[in-house]
N, C-alpha and C. Protein backbone atom coordinates (compact mmCIF):
# COMPACT_ATOMS: atom_id res chain seq x y z
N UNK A 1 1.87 36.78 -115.41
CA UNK A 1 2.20 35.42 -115.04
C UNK A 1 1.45 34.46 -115.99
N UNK A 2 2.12 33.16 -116.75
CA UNK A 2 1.24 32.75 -117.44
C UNK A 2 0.60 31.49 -116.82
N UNK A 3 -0.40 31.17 -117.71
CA UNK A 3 -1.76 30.77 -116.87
C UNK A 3 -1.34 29.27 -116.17
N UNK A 4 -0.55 28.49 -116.87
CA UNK A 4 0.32 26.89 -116.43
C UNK A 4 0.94 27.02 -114.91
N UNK A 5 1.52 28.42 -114.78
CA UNK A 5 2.25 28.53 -113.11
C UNK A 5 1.17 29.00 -112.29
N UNK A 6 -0.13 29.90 -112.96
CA UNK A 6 -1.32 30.13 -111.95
C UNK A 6 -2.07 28.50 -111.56
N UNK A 7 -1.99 27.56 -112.13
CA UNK A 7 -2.34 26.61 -112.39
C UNK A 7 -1.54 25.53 -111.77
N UNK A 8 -0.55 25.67 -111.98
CA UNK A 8 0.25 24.38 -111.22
C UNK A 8 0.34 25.41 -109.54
N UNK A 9 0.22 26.46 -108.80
CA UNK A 9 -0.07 27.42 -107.76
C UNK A 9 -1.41 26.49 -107.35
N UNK A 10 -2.07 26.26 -108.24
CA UNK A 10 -4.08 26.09 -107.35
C UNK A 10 -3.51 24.63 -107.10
N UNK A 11 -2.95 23.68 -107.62
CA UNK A 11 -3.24 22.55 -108.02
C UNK A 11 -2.22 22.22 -106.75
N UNK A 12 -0.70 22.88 -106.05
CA UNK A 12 -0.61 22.26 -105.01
C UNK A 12 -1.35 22.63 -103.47
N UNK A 13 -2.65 23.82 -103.77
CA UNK A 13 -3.52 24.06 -102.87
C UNK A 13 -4.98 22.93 -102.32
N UNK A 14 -4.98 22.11 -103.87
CA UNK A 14 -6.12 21.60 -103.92
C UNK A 14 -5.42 20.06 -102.27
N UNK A 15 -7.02 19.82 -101.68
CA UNK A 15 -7.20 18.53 -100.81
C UNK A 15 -6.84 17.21 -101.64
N UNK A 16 -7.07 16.50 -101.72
CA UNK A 16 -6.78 14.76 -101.78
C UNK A 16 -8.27 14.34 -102.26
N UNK A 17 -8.81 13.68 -103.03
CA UNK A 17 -10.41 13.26 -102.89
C UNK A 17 -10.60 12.29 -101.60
N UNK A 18 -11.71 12.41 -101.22
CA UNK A 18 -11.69 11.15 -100.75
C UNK A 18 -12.14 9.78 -100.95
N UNK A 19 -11.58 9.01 -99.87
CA UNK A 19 -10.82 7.75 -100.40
C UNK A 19 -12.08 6.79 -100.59
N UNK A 20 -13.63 6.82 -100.20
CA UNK A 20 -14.91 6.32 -100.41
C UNK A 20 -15.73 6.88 -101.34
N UNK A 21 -16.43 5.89 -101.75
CA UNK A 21 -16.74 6.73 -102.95
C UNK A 21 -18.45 7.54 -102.47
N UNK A 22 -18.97 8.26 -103.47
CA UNK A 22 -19.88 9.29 -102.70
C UNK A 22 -21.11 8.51 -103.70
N UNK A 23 -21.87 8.08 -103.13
CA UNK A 23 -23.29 7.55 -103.65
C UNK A 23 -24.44 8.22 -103.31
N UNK A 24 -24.41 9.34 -104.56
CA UNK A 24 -25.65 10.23 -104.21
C UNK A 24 -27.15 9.55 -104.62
N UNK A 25 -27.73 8.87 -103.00
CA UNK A 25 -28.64 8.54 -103.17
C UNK A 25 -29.87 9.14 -101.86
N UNK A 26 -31.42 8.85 -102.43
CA UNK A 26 -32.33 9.54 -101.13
C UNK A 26 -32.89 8.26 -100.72
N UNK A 27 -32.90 8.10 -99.56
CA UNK A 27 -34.11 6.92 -98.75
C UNK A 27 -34.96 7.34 -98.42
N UNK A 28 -35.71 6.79 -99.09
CA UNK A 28 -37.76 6.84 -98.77
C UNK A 28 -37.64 5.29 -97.54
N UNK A 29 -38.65 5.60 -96.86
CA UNK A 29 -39.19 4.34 -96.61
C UNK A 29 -40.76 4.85 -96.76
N UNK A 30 -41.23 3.39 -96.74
CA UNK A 30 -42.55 3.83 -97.39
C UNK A 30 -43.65 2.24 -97.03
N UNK A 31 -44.42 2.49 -96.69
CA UNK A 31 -45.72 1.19 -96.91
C UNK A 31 -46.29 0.36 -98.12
N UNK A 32 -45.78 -1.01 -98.55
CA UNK A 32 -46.71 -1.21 -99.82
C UNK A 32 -48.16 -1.50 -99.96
N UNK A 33 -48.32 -1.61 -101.00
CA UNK A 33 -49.81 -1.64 -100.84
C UNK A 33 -50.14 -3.13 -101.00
N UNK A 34 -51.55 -4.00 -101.63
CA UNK A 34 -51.60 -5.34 -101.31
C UNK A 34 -51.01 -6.31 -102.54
N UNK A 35 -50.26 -5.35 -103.23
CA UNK A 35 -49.59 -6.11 -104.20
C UNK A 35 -48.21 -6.10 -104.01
N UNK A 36 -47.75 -5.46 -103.04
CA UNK A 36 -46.03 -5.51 -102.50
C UNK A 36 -45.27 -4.70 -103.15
N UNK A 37 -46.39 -3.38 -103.60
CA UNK A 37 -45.49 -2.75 -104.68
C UNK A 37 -45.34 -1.05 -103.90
N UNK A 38 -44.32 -0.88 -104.06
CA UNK A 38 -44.24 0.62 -102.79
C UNK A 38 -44.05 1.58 -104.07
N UNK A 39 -44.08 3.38 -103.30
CA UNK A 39 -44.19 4.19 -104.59
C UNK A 39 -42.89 4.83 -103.88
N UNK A 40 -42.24 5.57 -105.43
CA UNK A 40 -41.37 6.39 -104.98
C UNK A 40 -41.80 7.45 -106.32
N UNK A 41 -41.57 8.71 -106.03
CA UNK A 41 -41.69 9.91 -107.44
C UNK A 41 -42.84 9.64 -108.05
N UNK A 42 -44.13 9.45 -107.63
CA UNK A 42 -45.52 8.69 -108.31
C UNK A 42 -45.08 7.44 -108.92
N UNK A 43 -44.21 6.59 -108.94
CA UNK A 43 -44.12 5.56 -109.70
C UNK A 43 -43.96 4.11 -109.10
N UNK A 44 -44.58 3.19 -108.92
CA UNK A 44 -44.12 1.88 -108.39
C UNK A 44 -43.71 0.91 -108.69
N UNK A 45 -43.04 0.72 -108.31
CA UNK A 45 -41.97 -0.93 -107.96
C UNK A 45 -42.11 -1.72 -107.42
N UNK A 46 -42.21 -2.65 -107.81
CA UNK A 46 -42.98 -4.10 -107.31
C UNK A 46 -41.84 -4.59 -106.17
N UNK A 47 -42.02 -5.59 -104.52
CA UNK A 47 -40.99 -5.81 -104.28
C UNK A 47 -41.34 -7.23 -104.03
N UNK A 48 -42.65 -7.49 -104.06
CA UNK A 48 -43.03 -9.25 -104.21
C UNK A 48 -44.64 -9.52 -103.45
N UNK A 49 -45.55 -10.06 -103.58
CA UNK A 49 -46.45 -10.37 -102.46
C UNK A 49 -46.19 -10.31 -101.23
N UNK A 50 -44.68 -11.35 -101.08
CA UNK A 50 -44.29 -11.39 -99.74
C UNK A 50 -44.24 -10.13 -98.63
N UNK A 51 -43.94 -8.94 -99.75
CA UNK A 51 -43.86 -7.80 -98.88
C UNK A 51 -44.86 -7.32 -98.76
N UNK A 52 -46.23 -7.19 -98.92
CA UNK A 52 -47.78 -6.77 -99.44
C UNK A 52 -47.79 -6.03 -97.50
N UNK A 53 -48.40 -4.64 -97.68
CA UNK A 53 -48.73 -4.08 -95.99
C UNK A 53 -47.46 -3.85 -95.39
N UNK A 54 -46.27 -4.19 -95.84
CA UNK A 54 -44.61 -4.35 -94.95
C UNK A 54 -44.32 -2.76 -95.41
N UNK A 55 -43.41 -2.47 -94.25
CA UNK A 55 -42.67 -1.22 -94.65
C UNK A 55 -41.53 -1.54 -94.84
N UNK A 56 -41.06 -0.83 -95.96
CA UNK A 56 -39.77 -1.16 -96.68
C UNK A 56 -38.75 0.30 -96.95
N UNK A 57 -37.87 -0.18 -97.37
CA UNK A 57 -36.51 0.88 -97.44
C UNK A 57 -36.46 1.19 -99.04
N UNK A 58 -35.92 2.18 -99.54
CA UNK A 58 -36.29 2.34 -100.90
C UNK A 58 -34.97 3.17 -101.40
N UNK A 59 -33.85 2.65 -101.77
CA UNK A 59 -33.23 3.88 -102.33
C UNK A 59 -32.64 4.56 -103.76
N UNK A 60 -32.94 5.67 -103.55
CA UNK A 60 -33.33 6.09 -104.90
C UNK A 60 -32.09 6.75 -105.79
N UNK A 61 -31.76 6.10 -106.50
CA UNK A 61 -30.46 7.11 -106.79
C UNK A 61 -30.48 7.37 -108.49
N UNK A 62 -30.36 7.73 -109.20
CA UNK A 62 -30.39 8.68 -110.32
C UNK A 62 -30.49 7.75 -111.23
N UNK A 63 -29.99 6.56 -111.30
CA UNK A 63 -30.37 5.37 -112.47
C UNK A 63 -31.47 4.95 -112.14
N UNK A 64 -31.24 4.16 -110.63
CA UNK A 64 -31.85 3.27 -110.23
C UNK A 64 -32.70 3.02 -108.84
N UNK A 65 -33.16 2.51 -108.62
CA UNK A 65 -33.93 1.86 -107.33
C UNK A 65 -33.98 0.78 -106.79
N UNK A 66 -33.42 1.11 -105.48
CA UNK A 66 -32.99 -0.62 -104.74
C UNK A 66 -34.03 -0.62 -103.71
N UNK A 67 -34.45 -1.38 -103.92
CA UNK A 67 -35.51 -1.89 -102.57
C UNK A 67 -35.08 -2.96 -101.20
N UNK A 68 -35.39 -2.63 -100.19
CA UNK A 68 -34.44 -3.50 -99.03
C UNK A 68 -35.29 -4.01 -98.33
N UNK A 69 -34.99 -5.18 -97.16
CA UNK A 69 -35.69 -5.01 -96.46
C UNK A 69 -35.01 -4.07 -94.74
N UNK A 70 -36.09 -3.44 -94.12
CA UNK A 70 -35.37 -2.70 -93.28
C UNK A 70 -34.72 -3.12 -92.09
N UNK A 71 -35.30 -4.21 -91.87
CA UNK A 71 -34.57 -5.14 -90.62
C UNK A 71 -33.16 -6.09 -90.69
N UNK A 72 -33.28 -6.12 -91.79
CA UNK A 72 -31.75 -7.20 -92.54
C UNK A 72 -31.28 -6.34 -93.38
N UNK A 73 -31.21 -5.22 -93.73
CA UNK A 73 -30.68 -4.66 -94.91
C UNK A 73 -30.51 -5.40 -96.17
N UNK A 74 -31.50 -6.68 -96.35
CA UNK A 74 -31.05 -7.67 -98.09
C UNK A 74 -31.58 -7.10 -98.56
N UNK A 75 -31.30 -6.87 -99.97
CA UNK A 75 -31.76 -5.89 -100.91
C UNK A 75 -33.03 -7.13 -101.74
N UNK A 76 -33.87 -6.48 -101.57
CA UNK A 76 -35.14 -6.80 -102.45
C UNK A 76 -35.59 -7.45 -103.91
N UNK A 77 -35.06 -5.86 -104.50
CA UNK A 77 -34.88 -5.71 -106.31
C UNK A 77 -34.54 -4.44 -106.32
N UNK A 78 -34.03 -4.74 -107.42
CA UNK A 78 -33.53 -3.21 -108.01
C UNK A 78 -33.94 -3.10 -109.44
N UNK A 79 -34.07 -1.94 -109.60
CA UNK A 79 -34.91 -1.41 -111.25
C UNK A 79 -34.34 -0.32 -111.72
N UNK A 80 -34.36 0.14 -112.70
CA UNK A 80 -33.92 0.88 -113.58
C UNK A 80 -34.97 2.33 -112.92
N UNK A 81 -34.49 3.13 -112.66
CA UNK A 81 -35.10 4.46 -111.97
C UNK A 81 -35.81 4.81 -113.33
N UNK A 82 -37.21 5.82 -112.79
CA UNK A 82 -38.12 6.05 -113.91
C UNK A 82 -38.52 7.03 -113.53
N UNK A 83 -38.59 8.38 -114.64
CA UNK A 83 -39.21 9.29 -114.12
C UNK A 83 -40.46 9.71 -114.87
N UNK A 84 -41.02 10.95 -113.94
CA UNK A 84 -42.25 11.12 -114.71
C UNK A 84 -43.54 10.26 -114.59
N UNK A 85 -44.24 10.37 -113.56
CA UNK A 85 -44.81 9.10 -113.16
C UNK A 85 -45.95 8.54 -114.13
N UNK A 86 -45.03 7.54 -114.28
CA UNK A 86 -45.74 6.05 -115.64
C UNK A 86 -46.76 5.71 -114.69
N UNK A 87 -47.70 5.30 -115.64
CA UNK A 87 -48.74 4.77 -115.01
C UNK A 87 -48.62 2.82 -114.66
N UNK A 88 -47.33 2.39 -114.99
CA UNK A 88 -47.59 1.28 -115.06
C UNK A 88 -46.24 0.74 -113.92
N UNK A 89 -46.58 -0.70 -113.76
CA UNK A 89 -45.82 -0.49 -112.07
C UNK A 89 -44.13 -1.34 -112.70
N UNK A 90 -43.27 -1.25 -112.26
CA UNK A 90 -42.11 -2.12 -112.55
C UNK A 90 -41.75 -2.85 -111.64
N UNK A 91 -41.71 -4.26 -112.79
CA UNK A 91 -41.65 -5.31 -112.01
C UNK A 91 -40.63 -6.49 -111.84
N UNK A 92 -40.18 -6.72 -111.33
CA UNK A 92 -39.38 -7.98 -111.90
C UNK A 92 -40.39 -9.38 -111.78
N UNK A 93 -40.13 -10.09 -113.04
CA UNK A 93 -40.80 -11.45 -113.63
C UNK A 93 -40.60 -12.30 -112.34
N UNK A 94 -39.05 -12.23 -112.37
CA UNK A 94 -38.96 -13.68 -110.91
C UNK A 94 -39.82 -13.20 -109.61
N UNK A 95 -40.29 -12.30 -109.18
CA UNK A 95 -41.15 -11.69 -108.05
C UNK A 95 -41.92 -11.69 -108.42
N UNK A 96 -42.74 -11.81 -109.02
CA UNK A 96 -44.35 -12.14 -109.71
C UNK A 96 -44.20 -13.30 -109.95
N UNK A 97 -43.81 -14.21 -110.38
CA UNK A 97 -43.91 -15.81 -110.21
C UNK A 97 -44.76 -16.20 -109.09
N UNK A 98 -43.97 -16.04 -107.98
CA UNK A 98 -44.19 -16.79 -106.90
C UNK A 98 -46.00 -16.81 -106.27
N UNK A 99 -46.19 -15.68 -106.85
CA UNK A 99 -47.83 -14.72 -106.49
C UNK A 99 -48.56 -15.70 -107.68
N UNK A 100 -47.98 -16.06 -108.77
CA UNK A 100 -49.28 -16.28 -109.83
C UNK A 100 -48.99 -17.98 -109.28
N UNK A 101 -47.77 -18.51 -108.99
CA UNK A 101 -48.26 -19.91 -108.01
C UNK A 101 -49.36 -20.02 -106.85
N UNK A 102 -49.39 -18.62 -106.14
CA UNK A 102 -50.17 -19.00 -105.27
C UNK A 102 -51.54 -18.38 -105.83
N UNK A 103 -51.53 -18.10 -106.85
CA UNK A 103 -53.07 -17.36 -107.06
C UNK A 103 -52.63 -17.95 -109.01
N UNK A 104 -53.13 -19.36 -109.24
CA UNK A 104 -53.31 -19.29 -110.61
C UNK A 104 -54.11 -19.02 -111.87
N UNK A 105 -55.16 -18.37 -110.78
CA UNK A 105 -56.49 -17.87 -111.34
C UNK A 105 -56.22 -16.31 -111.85
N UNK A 106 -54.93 -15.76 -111.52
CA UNK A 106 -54.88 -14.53 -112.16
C UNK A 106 -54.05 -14.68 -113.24
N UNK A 107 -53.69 -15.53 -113.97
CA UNK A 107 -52.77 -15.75 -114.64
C UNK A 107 -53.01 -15.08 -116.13
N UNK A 108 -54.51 -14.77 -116.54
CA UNK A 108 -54.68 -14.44 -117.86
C UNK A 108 -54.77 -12.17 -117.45
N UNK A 109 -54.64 -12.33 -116.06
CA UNK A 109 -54.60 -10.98 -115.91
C UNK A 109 -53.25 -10.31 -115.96
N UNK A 110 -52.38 -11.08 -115.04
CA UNK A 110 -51.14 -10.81 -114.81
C UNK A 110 -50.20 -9.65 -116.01
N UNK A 111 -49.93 -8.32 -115.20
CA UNK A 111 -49.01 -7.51 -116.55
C UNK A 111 -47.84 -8.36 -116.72
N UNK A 112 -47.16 -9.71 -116.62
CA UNK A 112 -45.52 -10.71 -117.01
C UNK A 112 -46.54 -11.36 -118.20
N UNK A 113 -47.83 -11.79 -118.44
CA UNK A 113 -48.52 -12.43 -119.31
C UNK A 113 -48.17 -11.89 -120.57
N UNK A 114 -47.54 -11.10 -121.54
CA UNK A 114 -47.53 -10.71 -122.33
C UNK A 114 -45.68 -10.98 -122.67
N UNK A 115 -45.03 -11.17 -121.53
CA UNK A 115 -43.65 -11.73 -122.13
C UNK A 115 -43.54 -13.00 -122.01
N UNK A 116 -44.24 -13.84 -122.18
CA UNK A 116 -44.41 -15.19 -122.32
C UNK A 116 -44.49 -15.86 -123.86
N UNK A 117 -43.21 -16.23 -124.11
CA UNK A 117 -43.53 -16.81 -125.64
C UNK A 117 -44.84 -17.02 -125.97
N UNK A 118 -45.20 -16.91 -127.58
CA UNK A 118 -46.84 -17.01 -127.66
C UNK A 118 -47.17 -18.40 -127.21
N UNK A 119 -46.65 -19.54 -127.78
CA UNK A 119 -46.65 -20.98 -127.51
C UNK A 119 -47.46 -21.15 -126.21
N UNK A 120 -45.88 -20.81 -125.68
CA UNK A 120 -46.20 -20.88 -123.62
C UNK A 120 -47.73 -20.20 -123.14
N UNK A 121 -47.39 -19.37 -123.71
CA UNK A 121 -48.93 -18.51 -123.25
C UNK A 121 -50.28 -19.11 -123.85
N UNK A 122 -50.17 -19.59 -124.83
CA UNK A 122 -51.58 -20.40 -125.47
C UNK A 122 -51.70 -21.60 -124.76
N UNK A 123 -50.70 -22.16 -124.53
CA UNK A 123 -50.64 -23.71 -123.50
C UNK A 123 -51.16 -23.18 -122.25
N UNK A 124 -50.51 -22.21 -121.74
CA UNK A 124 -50.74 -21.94 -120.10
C UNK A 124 -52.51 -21.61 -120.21
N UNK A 125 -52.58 -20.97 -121.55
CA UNK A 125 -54.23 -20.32 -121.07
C UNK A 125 -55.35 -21.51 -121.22
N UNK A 126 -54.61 -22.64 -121.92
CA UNK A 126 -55.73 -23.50 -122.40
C UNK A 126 -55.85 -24.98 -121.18
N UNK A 127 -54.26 -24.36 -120.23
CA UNK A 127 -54.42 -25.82 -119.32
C UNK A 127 -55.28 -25.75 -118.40
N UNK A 128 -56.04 -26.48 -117.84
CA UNK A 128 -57.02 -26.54 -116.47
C UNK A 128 -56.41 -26.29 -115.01
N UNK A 129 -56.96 -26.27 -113.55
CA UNK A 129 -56.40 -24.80 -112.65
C UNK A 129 -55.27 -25.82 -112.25
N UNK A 130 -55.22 -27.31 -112.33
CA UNK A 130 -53.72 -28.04 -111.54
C UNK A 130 -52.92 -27.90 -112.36
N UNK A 131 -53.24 -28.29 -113.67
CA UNK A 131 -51.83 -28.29 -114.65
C UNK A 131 -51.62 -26.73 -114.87
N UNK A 132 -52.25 -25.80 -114.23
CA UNK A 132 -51.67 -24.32 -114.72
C UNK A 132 -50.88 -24.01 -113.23
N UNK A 133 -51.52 -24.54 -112.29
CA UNK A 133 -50.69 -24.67 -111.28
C UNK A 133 -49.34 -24.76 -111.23
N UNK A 134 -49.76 -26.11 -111.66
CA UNK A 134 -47.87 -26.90 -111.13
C UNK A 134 -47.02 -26.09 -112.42
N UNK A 135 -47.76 -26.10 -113.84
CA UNK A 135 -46.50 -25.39 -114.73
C UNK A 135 -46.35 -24.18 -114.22
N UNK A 136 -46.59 -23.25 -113.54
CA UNK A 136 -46.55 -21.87 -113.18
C UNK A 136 -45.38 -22.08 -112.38
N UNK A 137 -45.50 -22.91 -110.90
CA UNK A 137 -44.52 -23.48 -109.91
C UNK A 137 -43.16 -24.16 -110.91
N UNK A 138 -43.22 -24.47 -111.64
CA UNK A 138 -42.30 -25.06 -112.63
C UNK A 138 -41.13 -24.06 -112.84
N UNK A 139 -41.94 -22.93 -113.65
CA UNK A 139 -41.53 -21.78 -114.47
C UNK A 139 -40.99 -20.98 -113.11
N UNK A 140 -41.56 -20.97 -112.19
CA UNK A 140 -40.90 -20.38 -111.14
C UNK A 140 -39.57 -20.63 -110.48
């Protein structure tokens, strides 16, 4: 028998796919620590101050990582999945804003300090704690 009629035989055996699509992903939930940053695979992801001590939803799927919150299901941030645990945390810039407004004294510490045009960053380091204030709240 040649192999096209064994073949067109399987092919009116085969099911239908189905009609949703399949999102192979794992949920962690997990505690952050006092920087709002939770771990998944040794590696952390920032999800804001706001969340700092909160337990959060985490899901992990082969690119990426969505962070939620667990009572509203709004999604957090999402990041580019990382493996191999980096020692360094991922963050998104707009979620660290809001933290270096309320704390402008960390501003020459901050790991976003280094993607700051040089300009911006020589101005920000040389202004005094109101005008680093309010431009921080600005930039935010």
């Amino acid at each position: 028998m040649p192999i096209m009629e064994c073949f067109d035989e399987d092919r009116k055996a085969l099911m239908p796919l189905p009609s949703t699509r399949f999102d192979p992903i794992r949920w962690e939930s997990g505690k952050t620590d006092r920087y709002g940053r939770i771990e998944i695979d040794s590696n952390r992801y920032l999800a804001g101050g706001k969340w700092h001590g909160g337990k959060l939803l985490a899901a992990a799927g082969w690119d990426s990582v969505r962070i939620t919150d667990p009572s509203s299901g709004e999604m957090i941030a999402e990041y580019p999945r990382r493996y191999g645990g980096a020692s360094s945390t991922l963050q998104d810039p707009a979620l660290v804003m809001p933290m270096l407004t309320a704390r402008p004294g960390s501003w020459k510490e901050t790991p976003i300090r280094p993607d700051f045009p040089e300009d911006v960053r020589a101005w920000l380091d040389q202004a005094d704690k109101q005008r680093l204030h309010d431009s921080l709240k600005a930039i935010a």
